[in-house]
PDB file of N, CA and C in Angstrom:
ATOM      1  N   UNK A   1      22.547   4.506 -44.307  1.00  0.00           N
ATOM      2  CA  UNK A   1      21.366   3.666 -44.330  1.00  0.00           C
ATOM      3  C   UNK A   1      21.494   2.525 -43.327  1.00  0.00           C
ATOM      4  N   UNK A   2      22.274   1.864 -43.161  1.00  0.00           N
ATOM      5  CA  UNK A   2      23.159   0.713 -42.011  1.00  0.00           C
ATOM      6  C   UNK A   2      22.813   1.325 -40.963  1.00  0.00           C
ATOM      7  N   UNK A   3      22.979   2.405 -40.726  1.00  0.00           N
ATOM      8  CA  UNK A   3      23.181   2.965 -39.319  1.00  0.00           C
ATOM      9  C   UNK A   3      21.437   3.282 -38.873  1.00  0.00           C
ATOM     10  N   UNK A   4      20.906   3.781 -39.975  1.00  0.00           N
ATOM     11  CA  UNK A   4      19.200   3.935 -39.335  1.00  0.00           C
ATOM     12  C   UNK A   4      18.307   2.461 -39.622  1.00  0.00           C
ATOM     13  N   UNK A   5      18.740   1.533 -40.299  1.00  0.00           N
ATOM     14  CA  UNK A   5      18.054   0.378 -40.241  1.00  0.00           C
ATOM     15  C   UNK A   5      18.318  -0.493 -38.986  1.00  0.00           C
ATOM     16  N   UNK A   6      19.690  -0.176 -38.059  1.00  0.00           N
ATOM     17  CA  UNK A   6      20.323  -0.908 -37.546  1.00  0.00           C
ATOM     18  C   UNK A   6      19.987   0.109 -35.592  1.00  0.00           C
ATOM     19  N   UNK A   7      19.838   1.400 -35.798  1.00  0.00           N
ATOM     20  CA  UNK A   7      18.692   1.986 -34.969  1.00  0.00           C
ATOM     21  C   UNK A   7      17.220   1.602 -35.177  1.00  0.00           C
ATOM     22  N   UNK A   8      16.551   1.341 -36.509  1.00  0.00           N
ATOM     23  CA  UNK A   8      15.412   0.860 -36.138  1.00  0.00           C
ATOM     24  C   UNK A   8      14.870  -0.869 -35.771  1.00  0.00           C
ATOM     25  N   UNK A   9      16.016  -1.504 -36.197  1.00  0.00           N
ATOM     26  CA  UNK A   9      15.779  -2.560 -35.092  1.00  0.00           C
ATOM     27  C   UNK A   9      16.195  -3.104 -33.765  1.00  0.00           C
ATOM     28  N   UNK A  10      17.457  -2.374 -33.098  1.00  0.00           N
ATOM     29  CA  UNK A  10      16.994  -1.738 -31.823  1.00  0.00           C
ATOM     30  C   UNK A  10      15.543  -1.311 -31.191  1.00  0.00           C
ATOM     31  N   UNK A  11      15.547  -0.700 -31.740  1.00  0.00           N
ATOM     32  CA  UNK A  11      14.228   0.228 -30.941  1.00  0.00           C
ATOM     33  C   UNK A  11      13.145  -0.644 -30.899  1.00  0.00           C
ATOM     34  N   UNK A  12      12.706  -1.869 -32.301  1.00  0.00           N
ATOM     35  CA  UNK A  12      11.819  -2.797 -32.067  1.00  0.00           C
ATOM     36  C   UNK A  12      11.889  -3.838 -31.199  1.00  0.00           C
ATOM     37  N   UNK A  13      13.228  -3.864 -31.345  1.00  0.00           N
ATOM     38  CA  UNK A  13      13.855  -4.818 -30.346  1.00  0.00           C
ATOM     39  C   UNK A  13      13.348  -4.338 -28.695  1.00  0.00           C
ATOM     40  N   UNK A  14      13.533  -2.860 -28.417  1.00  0.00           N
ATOM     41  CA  UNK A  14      13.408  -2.337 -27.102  1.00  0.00           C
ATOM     42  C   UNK A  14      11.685  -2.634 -27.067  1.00  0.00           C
ATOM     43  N   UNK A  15      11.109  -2.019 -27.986  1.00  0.00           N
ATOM     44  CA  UNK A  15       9.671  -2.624 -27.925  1.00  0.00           C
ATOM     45  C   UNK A  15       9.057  -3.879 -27.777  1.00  0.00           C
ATOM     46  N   UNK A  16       9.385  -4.570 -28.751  1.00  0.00           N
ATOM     47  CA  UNK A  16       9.156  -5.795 -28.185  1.00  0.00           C
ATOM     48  C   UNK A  16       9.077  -6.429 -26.672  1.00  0.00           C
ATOM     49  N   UNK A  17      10.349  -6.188 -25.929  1.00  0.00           N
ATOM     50  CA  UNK A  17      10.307  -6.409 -24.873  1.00  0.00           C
ATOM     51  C   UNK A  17      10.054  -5.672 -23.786  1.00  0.00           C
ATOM     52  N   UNK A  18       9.413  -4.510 -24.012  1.00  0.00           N
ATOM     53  CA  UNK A  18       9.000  -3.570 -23.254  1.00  0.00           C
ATOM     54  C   UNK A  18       7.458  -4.439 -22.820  1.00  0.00           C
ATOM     55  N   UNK A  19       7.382  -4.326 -24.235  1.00  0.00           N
ATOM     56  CA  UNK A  19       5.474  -5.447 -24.378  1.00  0.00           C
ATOM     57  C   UNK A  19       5.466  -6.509 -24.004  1.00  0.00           C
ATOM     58  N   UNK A  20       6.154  -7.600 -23.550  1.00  0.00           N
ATOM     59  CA  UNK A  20       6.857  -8.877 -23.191  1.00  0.00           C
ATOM     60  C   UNK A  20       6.586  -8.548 -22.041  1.00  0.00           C
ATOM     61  N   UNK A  21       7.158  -7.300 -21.328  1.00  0.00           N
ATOM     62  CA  UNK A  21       7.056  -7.313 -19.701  1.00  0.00           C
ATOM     63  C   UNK A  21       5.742  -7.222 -19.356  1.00  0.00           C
ATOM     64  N   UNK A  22       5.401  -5.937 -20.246  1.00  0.00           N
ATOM     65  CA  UNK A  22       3.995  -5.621 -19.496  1.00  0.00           C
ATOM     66  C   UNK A  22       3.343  -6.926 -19.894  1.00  0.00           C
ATOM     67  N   UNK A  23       3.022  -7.552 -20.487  1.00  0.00           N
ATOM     68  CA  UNK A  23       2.189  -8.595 -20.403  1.00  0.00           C
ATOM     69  C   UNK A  23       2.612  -9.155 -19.906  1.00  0.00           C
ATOM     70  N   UNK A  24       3.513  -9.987 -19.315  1.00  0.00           N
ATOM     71  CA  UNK A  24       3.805 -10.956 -18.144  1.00  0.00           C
ATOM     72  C   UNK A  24       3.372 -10.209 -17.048  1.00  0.00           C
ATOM     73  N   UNK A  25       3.805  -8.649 -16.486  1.00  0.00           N
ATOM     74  CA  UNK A  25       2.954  -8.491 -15.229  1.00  0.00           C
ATOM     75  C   UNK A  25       1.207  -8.668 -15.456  1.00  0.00           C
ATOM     76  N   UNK A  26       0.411  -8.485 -16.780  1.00  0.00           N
ATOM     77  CA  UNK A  26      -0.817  -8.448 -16.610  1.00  0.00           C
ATOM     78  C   UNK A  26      -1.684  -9.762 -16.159  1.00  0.00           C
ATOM     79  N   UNK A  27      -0.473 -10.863 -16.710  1.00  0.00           N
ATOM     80  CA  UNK A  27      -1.097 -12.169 -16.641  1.00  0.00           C
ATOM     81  C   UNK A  27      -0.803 -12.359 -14.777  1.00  0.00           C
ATOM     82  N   UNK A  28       0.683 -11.581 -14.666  1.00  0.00           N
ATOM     83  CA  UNK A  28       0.837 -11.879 -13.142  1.00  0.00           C
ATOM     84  C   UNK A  28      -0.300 -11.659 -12.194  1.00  0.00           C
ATOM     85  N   UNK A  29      -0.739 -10.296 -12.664  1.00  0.00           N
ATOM     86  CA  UNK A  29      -1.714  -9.606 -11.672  1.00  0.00           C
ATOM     87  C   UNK A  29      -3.376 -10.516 -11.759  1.00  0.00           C
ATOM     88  N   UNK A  30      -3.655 -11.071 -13.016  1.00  0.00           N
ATOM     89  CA  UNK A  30      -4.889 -11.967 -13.188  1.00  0.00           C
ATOM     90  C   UNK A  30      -4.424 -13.020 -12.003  1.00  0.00           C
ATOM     91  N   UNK A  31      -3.195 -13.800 -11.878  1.00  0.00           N
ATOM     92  CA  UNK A  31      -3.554 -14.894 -11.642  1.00  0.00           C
ATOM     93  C   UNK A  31      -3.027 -14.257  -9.802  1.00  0.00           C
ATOM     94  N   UNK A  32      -2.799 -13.304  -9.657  1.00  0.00           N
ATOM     95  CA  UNK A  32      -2.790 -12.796  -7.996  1.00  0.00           C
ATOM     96  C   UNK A  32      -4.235 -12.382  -7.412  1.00  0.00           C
ATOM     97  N   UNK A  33      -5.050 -11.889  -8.661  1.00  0.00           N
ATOM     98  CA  UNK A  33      -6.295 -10.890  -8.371  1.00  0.00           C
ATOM     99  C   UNK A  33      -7.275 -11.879  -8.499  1.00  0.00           C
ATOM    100  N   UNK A  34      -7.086 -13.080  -9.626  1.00  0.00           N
ATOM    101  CA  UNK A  34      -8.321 -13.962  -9.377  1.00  0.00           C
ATOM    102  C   UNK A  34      -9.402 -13.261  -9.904  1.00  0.00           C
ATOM    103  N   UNK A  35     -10.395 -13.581  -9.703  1.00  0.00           N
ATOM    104  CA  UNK A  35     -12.236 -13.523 -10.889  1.00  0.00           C
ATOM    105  C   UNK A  35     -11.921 -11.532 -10.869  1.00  0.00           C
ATOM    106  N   UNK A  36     -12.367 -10.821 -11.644  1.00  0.00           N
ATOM    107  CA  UNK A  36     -12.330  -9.872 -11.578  1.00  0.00           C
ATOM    108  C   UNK A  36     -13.975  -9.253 -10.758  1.00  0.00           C
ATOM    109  N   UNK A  37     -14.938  -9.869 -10.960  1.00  0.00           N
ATOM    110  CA  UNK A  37     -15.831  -9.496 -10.332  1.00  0.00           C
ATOM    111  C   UNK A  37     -15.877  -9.264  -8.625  1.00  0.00           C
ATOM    112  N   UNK A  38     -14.756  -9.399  -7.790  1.00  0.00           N
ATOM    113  CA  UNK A  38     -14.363  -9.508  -6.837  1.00  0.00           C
ATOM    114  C   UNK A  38     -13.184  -8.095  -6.456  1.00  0.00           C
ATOM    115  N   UNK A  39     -12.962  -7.476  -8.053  1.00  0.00           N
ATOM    116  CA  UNK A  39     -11.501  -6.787  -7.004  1.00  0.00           C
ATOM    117  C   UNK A  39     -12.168  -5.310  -6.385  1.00  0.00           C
ATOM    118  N   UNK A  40     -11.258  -4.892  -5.839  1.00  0.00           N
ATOM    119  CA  UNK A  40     -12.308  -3.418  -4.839  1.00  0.00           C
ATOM    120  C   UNK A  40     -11.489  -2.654  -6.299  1.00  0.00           C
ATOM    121  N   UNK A  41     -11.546  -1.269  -5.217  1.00  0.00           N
ATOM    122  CA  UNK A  41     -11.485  -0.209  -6.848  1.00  0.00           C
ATOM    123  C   UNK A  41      -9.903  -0.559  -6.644  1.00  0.00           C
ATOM    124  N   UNK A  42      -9.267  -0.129  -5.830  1.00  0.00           N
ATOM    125  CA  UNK A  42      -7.951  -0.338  -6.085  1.00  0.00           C
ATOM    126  C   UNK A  42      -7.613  -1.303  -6.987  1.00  0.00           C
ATOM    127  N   UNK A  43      -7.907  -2.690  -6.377  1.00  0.00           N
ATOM    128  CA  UNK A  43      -7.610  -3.564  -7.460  1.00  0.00           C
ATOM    129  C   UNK A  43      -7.750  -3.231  -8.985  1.00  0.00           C
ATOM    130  N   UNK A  44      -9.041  -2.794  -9.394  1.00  0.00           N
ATOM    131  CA  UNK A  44      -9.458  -2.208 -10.815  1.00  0.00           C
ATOM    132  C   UNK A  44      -8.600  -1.347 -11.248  1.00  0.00           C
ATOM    133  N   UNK A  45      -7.471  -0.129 -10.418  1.00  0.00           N
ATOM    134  CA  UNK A  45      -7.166   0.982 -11.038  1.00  0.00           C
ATOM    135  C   UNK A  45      -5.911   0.352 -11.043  1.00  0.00           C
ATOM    136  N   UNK A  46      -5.341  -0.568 -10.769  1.00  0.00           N
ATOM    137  CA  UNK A  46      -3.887  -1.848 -10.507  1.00  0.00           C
ATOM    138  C   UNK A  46      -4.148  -2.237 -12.081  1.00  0.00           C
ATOM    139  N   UNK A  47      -5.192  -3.165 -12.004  1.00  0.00           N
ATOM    140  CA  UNK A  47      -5.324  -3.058 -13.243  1.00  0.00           C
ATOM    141  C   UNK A  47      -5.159  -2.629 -14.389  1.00  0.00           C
ATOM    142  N   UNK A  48      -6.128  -1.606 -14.465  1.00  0.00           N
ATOM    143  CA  UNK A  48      -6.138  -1.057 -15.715  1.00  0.00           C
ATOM    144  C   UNK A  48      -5.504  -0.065 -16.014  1.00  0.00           C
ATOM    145  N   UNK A  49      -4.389   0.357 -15.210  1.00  0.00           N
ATOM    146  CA  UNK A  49      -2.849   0.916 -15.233  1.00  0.00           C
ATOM    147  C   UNK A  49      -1.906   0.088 -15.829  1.00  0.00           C
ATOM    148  N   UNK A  50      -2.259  -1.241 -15.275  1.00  0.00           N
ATOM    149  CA  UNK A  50      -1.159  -2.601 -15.945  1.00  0.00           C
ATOM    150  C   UNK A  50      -1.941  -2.488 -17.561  1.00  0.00           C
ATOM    151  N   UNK A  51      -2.815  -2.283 -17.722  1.00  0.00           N
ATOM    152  CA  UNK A  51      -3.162  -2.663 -18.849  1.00  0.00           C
ATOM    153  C   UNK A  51      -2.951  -1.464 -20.025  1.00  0.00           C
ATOM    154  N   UNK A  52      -2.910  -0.563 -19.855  1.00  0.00           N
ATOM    155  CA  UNK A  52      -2.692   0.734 -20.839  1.00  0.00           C
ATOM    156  C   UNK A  52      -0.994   0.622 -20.269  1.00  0.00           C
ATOM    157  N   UNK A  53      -0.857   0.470 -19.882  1.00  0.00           N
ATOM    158  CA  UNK A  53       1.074   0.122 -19.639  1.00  0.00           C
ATOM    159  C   UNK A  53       1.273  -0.855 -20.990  1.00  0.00           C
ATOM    160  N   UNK A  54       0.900  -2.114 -20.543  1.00  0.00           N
ATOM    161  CA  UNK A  54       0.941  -2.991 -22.219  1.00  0.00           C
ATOM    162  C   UNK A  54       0.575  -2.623 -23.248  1.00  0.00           C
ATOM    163  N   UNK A  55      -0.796  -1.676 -23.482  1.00  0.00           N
ATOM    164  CA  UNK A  55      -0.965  -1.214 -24.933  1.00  0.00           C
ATOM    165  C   UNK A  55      -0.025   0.089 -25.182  1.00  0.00           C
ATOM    166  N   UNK A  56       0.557   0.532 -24.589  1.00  0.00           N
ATOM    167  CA  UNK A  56       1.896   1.721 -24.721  1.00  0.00           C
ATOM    168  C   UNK A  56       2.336   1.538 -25.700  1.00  0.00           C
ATOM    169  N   UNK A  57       3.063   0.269 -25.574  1.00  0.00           N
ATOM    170  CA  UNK A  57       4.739  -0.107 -26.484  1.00  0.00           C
ATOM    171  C   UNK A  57       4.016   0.228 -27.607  1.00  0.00           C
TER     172      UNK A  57
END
């Protein structure tokens, strides 16, 4: 029991900061990309790649 309680907080642990990253790059990419009504498509698909990256974990 030690041993799978002690794997499952690892793994939250790995999650957690999996989600930690991606949201620091999403906020990165807002404050590089500026108003969104402005980005071309690239910008948009930068995006919303960063963003289903963060809802993953």
């Amino acid at each position: 029991m030690d041993i799978e309680l002690s794997d499952a907080l690892d793994e939250l642990v790995e999650l957690q900061e999996a989600t930690d990253a991606a949201h620091a790059e999403l906020a990165r990419l807002q404050e590089e990309l500026g108003d969104s009504a402005g980005w071309t498509e690239e910008q948009q698909v930068t995006w919303r790649d960063a963003w289903e990256d963060a809802r993953e974990p």
